[in-house]
N, C-alpha and C. Protein backbone atom coordinates (compact mmCIF):
# COMPACT_ATOMS: atom_id res chain seq x y z
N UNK A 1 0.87 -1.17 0.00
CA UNK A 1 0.00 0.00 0.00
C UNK A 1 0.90 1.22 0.00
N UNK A 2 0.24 2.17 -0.95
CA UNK A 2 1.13 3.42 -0.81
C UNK A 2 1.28 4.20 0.62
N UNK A 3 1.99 4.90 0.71
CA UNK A 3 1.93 6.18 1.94
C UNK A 3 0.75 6.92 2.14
N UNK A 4 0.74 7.50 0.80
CA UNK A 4 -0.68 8.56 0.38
C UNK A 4 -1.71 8.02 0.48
N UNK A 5 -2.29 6.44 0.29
CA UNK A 5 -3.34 6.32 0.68
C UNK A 5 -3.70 5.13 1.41
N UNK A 6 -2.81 4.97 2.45
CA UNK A 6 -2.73 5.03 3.90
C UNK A 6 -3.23 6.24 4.74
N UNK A 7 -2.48 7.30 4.76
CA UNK A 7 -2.93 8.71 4.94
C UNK A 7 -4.39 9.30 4.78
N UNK A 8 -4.76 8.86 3.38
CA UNK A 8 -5.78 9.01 3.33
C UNK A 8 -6.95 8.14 3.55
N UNK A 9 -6.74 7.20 3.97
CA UNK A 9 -8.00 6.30 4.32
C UNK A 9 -7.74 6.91 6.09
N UNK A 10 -8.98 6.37 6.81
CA UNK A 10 -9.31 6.32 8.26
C UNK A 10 -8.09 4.77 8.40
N UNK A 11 -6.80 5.54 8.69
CA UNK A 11 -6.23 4.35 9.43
C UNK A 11 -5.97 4.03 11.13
N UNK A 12 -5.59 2.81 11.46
CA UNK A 12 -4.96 3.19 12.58
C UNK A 12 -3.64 3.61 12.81
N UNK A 13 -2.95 3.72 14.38
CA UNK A 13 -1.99 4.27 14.38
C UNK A 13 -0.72 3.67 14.04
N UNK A 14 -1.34 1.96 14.06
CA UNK A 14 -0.25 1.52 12.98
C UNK A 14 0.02 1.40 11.72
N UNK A 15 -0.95 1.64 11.13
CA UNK A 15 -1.04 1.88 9.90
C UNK A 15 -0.42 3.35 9.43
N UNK A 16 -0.88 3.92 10.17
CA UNK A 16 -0.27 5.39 10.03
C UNK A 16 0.91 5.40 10.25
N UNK A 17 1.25 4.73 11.36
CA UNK A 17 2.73 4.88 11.62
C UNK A 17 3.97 4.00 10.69
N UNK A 18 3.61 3.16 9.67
CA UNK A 18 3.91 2.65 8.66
C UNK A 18 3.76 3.24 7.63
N UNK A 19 2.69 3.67 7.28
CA UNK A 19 2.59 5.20 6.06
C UNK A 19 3.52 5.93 6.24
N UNK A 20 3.47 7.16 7.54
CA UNK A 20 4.22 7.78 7.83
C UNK A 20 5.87 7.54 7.19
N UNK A 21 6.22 6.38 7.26
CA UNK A 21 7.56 5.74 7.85
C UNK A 21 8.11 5.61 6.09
N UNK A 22 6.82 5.57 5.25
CA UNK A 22 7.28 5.05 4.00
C UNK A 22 7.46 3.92 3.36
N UNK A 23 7.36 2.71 4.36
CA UNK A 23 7.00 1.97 3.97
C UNK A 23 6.64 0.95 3.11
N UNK A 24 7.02 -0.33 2.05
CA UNK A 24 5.56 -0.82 1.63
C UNK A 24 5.26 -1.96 2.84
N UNK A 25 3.71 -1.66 2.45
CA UNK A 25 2.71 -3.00 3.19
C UNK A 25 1.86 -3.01 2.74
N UNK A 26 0.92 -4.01 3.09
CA UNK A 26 -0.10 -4.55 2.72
C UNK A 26 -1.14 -4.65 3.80
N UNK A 27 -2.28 -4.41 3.82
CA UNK A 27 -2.93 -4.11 5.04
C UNK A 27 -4.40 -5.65 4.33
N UNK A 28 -4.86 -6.79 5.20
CA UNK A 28 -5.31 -7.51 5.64
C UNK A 28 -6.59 -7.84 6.45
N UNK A 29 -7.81 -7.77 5.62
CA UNK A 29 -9.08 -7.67 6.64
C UNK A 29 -9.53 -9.21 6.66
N UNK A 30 -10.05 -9.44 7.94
CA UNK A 30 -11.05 -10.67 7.75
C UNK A 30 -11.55 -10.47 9.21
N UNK A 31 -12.70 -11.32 8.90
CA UNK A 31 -13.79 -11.18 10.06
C UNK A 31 -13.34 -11.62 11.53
N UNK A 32 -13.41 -11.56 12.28
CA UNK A 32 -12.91 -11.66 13.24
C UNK A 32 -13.49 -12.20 14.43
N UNK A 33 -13.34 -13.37 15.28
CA UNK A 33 -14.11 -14.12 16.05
C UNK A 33 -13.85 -13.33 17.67
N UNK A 34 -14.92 -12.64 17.84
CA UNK A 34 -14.81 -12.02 19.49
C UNK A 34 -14.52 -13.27 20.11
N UNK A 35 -14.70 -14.10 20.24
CA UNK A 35 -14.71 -15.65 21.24
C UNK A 35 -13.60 -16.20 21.12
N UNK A 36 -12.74 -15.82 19.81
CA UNK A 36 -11.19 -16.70 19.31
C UNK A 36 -10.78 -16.85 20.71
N UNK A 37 -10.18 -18.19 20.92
CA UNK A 37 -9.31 -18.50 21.63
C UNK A 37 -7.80 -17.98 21.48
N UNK A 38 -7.57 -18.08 20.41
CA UNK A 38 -5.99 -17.57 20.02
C UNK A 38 -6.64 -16.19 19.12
N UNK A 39 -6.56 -15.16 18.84
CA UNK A 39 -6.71 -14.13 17.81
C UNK A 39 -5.70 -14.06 16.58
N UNK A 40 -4.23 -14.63 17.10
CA UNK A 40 -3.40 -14.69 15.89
C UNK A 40 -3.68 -15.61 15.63
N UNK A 41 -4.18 -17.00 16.03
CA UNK A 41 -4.28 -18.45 15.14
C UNK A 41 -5.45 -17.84 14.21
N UNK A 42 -6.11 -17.59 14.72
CA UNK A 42 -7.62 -17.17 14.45
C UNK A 42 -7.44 -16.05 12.98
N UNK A 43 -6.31 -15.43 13.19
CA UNK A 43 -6.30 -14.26 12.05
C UNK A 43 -5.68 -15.16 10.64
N UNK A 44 -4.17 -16.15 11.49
CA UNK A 44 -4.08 -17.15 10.35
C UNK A 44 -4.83 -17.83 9.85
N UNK A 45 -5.81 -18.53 10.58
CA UNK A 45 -6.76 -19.50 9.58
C UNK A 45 -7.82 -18.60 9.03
N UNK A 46 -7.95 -17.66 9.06
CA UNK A 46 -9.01 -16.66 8.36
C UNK A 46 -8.12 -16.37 6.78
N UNK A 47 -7.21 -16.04 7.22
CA UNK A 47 -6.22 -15.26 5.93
C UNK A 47 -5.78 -16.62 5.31
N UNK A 48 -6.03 -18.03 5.72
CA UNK A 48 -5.03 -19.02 4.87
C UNK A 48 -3.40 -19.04 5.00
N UNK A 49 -3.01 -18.32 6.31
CA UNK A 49 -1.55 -18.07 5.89
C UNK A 49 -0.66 -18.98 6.55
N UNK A 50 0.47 -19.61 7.01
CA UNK A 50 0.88 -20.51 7.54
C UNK A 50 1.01 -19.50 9.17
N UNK A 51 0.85 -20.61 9.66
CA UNK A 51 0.67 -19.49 11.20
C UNK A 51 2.46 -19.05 11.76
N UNK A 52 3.21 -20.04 11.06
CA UNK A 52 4.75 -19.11 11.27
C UNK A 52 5.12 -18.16 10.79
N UNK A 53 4.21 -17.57 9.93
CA UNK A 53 3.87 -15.97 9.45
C UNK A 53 3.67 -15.17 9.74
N UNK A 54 2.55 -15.58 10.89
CA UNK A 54 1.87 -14.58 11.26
C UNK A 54 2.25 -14.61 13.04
N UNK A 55 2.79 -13.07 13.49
CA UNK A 55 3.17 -13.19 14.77
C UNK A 55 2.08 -12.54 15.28
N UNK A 56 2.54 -12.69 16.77
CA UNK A 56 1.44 -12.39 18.01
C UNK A 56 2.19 -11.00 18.77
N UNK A 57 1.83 -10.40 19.13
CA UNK A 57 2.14 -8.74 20.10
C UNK A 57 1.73 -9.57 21.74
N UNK A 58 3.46 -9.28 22.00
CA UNK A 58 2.29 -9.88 23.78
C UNK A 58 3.74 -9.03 24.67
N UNK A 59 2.60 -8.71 25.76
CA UNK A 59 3.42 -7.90 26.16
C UNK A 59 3.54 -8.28 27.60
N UNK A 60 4.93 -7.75 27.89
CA UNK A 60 5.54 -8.26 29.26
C UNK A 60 6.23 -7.30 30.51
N UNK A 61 6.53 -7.72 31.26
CA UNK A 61 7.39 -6.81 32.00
C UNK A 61 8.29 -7.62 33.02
N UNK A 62 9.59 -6.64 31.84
CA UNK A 62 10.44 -7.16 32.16
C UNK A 62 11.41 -6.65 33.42
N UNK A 63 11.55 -6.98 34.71
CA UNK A 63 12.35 -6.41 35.51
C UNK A 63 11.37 -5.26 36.08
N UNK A 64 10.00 -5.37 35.78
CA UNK A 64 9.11 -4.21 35.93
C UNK A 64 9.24 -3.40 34.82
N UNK A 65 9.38 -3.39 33.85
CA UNK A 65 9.73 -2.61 32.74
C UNK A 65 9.02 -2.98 31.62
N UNK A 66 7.83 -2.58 31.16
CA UNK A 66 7.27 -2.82 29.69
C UNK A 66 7.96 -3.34 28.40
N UNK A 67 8.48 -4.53 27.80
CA UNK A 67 8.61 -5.04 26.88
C UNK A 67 7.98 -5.58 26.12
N UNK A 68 7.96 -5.59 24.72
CA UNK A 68 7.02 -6.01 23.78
C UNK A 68 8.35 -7.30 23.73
N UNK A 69 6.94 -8.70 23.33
CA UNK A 69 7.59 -9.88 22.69
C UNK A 69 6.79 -9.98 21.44
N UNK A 70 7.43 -10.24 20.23
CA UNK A 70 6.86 -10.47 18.85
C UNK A 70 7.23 -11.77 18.43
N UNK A 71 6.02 -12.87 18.42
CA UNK A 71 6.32 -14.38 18.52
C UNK A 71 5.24 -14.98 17.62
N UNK A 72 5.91 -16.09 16.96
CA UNK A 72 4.80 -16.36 15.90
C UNK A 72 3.71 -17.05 16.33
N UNK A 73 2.29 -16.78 16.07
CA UNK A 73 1.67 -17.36 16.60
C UNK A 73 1.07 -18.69 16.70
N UNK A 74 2.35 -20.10 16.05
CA UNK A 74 2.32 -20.92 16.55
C UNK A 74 3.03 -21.45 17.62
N UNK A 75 3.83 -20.99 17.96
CA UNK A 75 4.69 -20.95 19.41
C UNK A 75 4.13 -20.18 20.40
N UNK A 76 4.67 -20.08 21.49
CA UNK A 76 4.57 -19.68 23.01
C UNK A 76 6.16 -18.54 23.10
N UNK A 77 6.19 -17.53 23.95
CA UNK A 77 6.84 -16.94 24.37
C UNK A 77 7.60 -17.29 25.51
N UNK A 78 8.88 -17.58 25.29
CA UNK A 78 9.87 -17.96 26.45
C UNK A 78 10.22 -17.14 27.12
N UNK A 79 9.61 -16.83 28.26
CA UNK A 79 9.71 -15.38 29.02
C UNK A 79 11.05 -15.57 29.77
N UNK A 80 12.12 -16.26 29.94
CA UNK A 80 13.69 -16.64 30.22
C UNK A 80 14.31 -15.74 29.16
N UNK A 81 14.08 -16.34 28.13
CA UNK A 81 14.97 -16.27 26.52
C UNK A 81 14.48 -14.50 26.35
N UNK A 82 13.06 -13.94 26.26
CA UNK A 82 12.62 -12.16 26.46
C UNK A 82 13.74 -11.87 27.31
N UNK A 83 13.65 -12.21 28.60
CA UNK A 83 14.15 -11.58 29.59
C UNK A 83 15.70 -11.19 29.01
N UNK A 84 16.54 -12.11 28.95
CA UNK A 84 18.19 -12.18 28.33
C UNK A 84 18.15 -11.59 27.24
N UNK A 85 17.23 -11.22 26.16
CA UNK A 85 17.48 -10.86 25.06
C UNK A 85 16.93 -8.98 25.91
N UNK A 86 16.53 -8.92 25.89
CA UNK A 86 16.06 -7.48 26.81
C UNK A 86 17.23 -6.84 28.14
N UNK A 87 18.34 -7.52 28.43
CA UNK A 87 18.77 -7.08 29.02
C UNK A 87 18.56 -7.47 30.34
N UNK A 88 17.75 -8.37 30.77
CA UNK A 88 17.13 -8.05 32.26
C UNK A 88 17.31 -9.80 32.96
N UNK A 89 16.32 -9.60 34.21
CA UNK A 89 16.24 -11.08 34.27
C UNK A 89 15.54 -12.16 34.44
N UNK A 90 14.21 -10.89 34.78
CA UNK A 90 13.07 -11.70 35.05
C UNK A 90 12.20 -10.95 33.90
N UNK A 91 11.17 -11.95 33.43
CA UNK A 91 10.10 -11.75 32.72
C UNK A 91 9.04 -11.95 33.31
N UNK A 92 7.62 -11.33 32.81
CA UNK A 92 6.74 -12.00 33.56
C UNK A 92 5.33 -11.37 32.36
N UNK A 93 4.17 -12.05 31.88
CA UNK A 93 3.38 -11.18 31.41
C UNK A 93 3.18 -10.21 31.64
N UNK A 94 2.18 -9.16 31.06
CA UNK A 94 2.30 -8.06 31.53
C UNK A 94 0.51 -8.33 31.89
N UNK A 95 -0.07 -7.15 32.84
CA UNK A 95 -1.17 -7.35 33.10
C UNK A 95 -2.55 -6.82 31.79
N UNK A 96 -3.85 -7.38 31.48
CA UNK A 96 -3.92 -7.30 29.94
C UNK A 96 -4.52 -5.29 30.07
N UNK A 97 -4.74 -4.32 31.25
CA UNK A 97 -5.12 -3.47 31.17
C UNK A 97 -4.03 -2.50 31.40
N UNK A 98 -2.93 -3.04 31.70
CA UNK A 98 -1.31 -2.29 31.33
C UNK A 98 -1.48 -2.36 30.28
N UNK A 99 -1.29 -3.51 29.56
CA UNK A 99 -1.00 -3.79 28.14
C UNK A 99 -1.49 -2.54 27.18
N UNK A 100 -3.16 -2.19 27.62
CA UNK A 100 -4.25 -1.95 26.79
C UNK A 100 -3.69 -0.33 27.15
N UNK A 101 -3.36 0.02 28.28
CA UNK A 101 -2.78 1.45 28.25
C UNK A 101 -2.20 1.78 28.11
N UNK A 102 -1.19 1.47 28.28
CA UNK A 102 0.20 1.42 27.67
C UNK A 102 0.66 1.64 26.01
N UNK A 103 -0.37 0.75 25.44
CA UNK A 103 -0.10 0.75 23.82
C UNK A 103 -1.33 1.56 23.04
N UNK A 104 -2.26 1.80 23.81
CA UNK A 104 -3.44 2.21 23.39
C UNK A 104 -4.21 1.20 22.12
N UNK A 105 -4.13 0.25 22.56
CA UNK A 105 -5.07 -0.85 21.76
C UNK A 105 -5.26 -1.96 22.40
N UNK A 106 -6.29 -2.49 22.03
CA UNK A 106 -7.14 -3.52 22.75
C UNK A 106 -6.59 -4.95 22.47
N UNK A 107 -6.54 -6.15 23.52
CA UNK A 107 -5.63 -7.19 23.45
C UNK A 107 -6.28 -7.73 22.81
N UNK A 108 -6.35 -8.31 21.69
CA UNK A 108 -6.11 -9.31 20.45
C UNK A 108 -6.11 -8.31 18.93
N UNK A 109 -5.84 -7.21 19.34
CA UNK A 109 -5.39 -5.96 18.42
C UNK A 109 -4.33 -5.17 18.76
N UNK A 110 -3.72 -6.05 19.64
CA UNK A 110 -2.11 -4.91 19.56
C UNK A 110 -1.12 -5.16 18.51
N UNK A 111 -0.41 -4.13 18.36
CA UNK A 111 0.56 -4.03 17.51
C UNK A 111 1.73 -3.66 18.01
N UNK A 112 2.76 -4.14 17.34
CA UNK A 112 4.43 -3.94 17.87
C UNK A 112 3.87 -2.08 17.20
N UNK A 113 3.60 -1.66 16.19
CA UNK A 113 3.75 -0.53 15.48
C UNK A 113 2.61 0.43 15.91
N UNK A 114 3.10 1.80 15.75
CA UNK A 114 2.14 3.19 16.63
C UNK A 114 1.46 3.14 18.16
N UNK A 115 2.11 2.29 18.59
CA UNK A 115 1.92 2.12 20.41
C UNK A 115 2.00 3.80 21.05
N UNK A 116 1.25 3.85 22.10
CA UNK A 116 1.84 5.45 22.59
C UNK A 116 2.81 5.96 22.78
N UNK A 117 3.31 4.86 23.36
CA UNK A 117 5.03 5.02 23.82
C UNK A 117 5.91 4.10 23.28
N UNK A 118 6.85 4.06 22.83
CA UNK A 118 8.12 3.25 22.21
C UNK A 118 8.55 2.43 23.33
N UNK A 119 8.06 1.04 22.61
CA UNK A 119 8.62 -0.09 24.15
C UNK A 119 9.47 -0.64 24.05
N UNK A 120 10.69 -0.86 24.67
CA UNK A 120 11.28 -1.92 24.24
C UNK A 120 10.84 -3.13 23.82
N UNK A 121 11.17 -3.37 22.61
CA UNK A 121 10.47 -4.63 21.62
C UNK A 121 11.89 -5.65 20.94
N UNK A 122 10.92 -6.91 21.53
CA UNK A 122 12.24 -7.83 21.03
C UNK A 122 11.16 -8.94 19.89
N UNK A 123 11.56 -9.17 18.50
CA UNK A 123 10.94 -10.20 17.43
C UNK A 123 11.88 -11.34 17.50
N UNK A 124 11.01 -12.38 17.74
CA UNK A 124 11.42 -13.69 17.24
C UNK A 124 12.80 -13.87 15.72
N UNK A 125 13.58 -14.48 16.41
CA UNK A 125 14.59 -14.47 15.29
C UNK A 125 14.22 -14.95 13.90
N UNK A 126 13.02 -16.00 14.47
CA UNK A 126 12.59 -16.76 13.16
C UNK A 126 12.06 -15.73 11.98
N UNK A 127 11.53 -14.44 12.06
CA UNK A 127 11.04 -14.00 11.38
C UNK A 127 12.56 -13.35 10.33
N UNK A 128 13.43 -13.24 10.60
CA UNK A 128 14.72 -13.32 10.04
C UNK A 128 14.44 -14.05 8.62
N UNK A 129 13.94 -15.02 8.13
CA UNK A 129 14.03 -15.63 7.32
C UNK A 129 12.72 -16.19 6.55
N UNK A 130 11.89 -14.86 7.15
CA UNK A 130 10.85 -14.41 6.06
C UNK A 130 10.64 -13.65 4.83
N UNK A 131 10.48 -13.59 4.17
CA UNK A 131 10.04 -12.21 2.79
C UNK A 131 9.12 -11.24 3.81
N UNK A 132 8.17 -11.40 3.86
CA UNK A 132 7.26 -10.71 4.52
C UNK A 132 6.60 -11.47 5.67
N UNK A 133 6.17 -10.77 6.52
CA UNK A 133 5.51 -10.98 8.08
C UNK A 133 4.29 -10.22 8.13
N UNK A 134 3.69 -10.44 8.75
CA UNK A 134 2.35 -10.34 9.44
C UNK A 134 1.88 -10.04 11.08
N UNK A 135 1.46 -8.83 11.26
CA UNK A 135 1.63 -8.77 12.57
C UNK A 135 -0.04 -7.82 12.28
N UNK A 136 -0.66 -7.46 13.96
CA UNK A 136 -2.07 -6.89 13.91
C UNK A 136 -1.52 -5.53 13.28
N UNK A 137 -2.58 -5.18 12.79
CA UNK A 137 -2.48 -3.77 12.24
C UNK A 137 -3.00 -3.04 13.49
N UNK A 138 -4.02 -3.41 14.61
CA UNK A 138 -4.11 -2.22 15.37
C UNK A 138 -5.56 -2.46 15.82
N UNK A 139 -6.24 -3.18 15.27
CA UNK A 139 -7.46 -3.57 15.64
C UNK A 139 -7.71 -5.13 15.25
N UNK A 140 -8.66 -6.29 16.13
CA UNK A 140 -8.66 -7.00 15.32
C UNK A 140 -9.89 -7.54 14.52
N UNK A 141 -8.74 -8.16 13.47
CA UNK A 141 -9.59 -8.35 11.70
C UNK A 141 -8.94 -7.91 10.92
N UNK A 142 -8.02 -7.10 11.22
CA UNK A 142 -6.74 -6.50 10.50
C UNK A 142 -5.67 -6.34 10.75
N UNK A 143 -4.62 -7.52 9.78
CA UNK A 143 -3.59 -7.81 10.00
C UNK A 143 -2.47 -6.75 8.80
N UNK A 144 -1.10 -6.61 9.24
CA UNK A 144 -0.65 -5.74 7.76
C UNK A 144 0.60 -6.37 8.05
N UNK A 145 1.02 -6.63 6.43
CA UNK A 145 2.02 -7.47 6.04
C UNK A 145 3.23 -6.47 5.82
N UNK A 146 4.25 -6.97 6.23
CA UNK A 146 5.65 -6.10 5.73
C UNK A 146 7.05 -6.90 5.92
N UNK A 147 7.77 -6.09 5.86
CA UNK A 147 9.10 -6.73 6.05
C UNK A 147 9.93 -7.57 7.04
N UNK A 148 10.01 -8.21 7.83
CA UNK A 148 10.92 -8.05 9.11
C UNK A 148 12.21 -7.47 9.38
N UNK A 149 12.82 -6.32 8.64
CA UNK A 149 13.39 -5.31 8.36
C UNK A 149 12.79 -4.11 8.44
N UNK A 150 11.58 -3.97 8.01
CA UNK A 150 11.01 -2.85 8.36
C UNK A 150 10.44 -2.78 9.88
N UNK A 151 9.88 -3.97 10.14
CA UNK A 151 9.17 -4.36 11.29
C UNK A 151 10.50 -3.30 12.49
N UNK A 152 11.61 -4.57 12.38
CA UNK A 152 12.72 -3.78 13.43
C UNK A 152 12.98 -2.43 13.19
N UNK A 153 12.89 -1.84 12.04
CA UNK A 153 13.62 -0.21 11.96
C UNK A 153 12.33 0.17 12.51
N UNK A 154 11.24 -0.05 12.60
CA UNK A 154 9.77 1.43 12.92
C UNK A 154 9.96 0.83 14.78
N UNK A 155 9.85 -0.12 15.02
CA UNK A 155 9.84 0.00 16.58
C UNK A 155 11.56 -0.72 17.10
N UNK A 156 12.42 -0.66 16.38
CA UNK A 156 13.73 -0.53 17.36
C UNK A 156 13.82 -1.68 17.79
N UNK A 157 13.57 -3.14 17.51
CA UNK A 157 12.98 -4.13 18.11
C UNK A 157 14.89 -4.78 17.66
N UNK A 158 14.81 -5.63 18.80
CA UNK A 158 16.06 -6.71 18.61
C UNK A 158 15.49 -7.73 18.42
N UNK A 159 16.72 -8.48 17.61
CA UNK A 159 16.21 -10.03 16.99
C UNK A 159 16.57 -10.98 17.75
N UNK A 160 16.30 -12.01 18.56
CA UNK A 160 16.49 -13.09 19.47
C UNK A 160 15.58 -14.26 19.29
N UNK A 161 16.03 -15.50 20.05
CA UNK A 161 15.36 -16.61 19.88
C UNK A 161 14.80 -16.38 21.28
N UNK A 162 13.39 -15.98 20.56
CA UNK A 162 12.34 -15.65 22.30
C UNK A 162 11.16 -16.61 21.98
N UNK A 163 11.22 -17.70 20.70
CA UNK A 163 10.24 -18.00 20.48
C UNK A 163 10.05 -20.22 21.05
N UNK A 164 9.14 -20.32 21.85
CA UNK A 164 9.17 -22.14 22.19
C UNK A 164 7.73 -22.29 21.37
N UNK A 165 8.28 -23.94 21.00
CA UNK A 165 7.45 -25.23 20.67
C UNK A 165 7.15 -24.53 19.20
């Protein structure tokens, strides 16, 4: 999708904040199950995409400190492996109405991208050896596809093996 009409559609702030940035992506609608058990499995089997494609936004705190983990959403987050790759030593989820204030979006619609505040963010190494990735655009039902190069330059994110099973 272009910049300009990104900009010009009603986007969100990740979307915007990917416009903004210059970007290309591809922005991703499908219907969306309020009840999903998983929201990223749920966004993969909607879109057809292999679910090691498509990552999950989950957020933690690390050492008491807000960290984003970006993990595909057929794995689990190794909150050990976050912790060491973040600098710190303990991990722990984060609580889901931190989460929701913190980033200003609702949990099974967060995004590593246009959060309020710049979190420290660490992506799964695996995505290293993608063409393109898949992460929420900002609400969910909408996922937006891009680089895992771009992914790390818009939120600063380090690459580590944070990702189990």
């Amino acid at each position: 999708m272009s910049a300009a009409k990104a900009k010009g559609a009603k986007g969100t702030p990740a979307t915007l904040a990917a416009a903004e940035a210059g970007i290309e992506f591809t922005l991703h609608a499908f219907e969306a199950d309020p009840d999903a058990e998983s929201y990223g499995r749920a966004a993969a089997d909607a879109l057809g995409l292999p679910p090691e494609h498509v990552f999950k936004t989950l957020l933690t705190e690390v050492d008491g400190r807000l960290t984003v983990g970006v993990v595909p959403v057929s794995a689990s987050l190794d909150l050990k492996a976050l912790a060491a790759a973040a600098g710190g030593k303990k991990a722990r989820m984060a609580d889901p109405a931190d989460a929701e204030r913190a980033t200003g979006y609702v949990v099974g619609g967060i995004s590593p991208l246009g959060q309020r505040r710049r979190l420290p963010t660490v992506l799964d190494a695996s995505a290293s050896a993608l063409g393109t990735l898949y992460v929420s655009a900002g609400r969910r039902g909408l996922e937006i596809e891009l680089s895992p190069a771009d992914l790390v330059r818009l939120t600063g994110a380090v690459l580590a093996a944070i990702a189990r099973g």
